[in-house]
Protein backbone atom coordinates (compact mmCIF):
# COMPACT_ATOMS: atom_id res chain seq x y z
CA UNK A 1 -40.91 -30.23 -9.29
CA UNK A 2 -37.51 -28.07 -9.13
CA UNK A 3 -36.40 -26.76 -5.77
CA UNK A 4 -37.72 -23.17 -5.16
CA UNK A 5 -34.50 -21.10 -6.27
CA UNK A 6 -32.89 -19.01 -3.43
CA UNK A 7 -31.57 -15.23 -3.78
CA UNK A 8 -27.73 -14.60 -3.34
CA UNK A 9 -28.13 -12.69 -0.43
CA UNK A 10 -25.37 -9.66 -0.59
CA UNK A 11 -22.16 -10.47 1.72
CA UNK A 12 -22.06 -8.28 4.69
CA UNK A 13 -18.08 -7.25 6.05
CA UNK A 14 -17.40 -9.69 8.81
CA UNK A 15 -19.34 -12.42 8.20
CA UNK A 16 -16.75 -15.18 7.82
CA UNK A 17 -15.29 -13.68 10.61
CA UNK A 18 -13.73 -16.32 13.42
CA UNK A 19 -14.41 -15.44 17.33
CA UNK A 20 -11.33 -12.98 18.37
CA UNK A 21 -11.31 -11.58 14.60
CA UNK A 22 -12.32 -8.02 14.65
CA UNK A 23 -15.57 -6.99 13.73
CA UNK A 24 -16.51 -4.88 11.13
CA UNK A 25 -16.08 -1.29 12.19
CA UNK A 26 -12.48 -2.34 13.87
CA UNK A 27 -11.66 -4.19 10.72
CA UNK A 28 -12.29 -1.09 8.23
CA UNK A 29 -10.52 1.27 11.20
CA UNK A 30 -7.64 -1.45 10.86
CA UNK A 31 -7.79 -0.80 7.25
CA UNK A 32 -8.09 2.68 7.06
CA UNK A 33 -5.50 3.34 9.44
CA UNK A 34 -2.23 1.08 7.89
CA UNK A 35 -3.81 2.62 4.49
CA UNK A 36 -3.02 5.93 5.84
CA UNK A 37 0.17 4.80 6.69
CA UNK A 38 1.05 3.02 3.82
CA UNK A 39 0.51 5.99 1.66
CA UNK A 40 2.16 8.05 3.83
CA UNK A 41 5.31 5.69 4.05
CA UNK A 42 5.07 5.24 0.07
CA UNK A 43 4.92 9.41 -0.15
CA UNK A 44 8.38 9.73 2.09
CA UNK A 45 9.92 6.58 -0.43
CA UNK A 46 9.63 8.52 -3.04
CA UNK A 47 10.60 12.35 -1.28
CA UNK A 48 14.23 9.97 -0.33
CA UNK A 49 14.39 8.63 -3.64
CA UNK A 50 13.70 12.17 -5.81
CA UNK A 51 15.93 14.02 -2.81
CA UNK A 52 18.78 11.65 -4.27
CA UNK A 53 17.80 11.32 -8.10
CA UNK A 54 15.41 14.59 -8.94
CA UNK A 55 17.26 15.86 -11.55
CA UNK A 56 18.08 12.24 -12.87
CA UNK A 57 16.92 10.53 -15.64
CA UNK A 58 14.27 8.69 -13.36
CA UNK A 59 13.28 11.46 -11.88
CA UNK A 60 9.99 12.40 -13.90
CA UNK A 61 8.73 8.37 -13.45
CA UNK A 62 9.66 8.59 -10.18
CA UNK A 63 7.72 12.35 -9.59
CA UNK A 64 5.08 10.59 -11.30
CA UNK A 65 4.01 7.52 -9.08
CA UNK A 66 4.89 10.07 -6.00
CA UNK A 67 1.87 12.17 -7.45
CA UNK A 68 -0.07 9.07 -7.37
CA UNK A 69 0.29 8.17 -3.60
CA UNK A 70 -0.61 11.78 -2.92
CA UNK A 71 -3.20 11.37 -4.24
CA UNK A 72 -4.55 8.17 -2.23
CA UNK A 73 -2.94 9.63 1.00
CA UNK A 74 -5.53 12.89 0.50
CA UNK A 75 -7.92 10.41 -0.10
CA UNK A 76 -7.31 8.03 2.87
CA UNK A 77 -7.12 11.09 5.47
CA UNK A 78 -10.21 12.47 4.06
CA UNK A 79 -11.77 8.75 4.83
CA UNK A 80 -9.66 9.06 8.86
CA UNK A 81 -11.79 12.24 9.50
CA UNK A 82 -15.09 10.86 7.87
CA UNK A 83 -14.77 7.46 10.08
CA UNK A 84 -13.19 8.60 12.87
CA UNK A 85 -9.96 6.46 12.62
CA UNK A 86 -6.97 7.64 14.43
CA UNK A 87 -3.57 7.50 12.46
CA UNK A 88 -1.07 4.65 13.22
CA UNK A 89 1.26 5.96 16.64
CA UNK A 90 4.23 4.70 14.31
CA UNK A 91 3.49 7.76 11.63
CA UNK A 92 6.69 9.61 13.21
CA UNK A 93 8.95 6.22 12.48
CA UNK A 94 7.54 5.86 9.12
CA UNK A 95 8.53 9.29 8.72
CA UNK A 96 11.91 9.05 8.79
CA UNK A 97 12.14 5.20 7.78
CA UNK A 98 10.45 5.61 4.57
CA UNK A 99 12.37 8.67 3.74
CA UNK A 100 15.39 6.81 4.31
CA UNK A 101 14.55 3.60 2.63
CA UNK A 102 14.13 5.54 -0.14
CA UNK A 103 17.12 7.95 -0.28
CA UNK A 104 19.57 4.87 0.50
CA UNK A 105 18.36 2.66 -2.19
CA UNK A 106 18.62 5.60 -4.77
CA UNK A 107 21.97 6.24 -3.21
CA UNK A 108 22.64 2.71 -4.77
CA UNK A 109 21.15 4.00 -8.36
CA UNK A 110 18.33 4.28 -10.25
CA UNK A 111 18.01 0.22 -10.41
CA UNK A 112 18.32 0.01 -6.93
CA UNK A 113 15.93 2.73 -6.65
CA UNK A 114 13.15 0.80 -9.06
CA UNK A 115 13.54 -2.32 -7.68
CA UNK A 116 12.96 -0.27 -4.03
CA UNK A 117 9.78 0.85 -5.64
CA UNK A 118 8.96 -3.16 -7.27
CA UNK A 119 8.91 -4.78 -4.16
CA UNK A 120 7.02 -2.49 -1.56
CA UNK A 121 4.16 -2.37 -5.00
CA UNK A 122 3.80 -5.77 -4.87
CA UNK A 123 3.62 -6.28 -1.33
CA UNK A 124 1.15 -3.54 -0.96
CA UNK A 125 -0.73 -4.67 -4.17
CA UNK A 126 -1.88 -8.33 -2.39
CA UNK A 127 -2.11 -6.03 0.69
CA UNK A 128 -5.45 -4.20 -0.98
CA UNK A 129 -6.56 -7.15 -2.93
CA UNK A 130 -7.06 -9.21 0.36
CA UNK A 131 -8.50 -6.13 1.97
CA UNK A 132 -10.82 -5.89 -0.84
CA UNK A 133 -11.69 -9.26 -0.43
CA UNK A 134 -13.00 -8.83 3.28
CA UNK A 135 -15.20 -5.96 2.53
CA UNK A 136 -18.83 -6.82 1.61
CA UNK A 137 -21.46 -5.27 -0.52
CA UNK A 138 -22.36 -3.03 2.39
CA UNK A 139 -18.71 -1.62 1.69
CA UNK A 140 -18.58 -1.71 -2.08
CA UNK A 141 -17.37 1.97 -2.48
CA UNK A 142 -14.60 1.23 0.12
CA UNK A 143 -13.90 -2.17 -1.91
CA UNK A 144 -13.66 -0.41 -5.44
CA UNK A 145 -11.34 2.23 -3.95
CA UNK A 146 -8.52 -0.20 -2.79
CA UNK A 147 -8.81 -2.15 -5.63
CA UNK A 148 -8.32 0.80 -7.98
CA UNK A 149 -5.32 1.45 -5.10
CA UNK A 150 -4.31 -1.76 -6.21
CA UNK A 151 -4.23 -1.65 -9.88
CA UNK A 152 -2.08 1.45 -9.27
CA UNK A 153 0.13 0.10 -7.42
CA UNK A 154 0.53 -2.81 -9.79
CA UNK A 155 0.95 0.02 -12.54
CA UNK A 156 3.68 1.52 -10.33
CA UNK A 157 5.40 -1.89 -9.98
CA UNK A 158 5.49 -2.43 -13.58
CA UNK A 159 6.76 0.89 -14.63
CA UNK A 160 9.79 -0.14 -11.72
CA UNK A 161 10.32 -3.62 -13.81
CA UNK A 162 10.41 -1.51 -17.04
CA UNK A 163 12.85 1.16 -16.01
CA UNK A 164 15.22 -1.99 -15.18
CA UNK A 165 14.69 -2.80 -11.72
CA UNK A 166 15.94 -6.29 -11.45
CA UNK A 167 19.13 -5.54 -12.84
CA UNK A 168 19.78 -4.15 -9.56
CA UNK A 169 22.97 -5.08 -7.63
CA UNK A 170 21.81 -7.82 -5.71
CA UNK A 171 18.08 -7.73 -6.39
CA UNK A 172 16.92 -10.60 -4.82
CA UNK A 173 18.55 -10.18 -1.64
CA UNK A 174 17.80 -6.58 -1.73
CA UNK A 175 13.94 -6.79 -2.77
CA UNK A 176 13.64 -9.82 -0.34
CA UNK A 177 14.59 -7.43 3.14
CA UNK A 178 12.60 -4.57 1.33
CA UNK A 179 9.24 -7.35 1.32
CA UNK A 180 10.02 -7.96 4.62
CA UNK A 181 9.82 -5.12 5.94
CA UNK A 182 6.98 -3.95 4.24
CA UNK A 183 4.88 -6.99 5.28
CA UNK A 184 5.94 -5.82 9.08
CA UNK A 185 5.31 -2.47 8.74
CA UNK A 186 1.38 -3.30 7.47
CA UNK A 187 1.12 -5.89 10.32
CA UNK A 188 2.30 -3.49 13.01
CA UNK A 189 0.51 -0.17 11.38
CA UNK A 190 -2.84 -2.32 11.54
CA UNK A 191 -2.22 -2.93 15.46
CA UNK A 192 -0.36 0.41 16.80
């Protein structure tokens, strides 16, 4: 006789969660709110890079991908009003830091400018794949959302790596800092 088969039962969010971890609703506020900021960081990127390069060969691409984080931000703040999540109290910062991240690394040319855009996609890319992978089936609209985020991104950070990016003056070191302190601007966004 074979062992009665069991049912995959569907994964609830938070349920490998470890005691001090936050439970579901705070973990999808978490996420909704450095989403918000992300997006909204990623929109002021591109406003300093097109201030600098608009009328530049680049300009279109780069018009292009800001289009495309315009359109998640809309989307994320629609999701802030629907589940009550307040915004990140760093939005004014990431105001002005993401506007000039962007405007000095097109300052330093189109290259510059693309591998600027390369390394904040691919930190932001893992970003929503291991959100994604926290949600469970009770979130599986939020969960297709960031990963479609994510394969936009990824589309964003190819299109930088086509238009030349790592011919850059000092890519590494540049993208490197750029990584940096995109992975500290998620970890504080998710906290303040």
């Amino acid at each position: 006789m074979s062992e009665p088969e069991q049912t995959a039962r569907p994964k609830q969010t938070g349920e490998t969660r470890l005691p001090g971890d936050p439970g579901p609703e705070a973990l999808i506020a978490r996420m909704i709110r450095v989403d918000q900021a992300g997006e909204y960081g990623a929109r002021r990127i591109y406003e300093g890079q097109l201030a600098v390069l608009g009328h530049s060969a680049s300009g279109e691409t780069i018009r292009a991908m800001a289009e495309a984080e315009r359109q998640h931000l809309e989307e994320i703040e629609r999701l802030m009003i629907e589940r009550r999540v307040r915004p990140t109290a760093l939005q004014p910062f990431w105001h002005v830091a993401g506007f000039a991240l962007g405007a000095a690394t097109a300052l330093m040319g189109e290259r510059a400018a693309m591998a600027c855009t390369a390394a904040v996609e691919e930190v932001i890319e893992g970003h929503y794949q291991r959100q994604a992978d926290q949600l469970g089936d009770d979130e599986a609209a939020l969960r297709a959302r960031l990963e479609r985020y994510g394969a936009d991104e990824a589309g964003h950070r190819q299109t930088a790596l086509a238009h030349e990016a790592e011919l850059a003056p000092a890519y590494q070191p540049l993208t490197r800092a750029i990584k940096a302190g995109t992975r500290l601007a998620i970890w504080l966004s998710e906290r303040v």
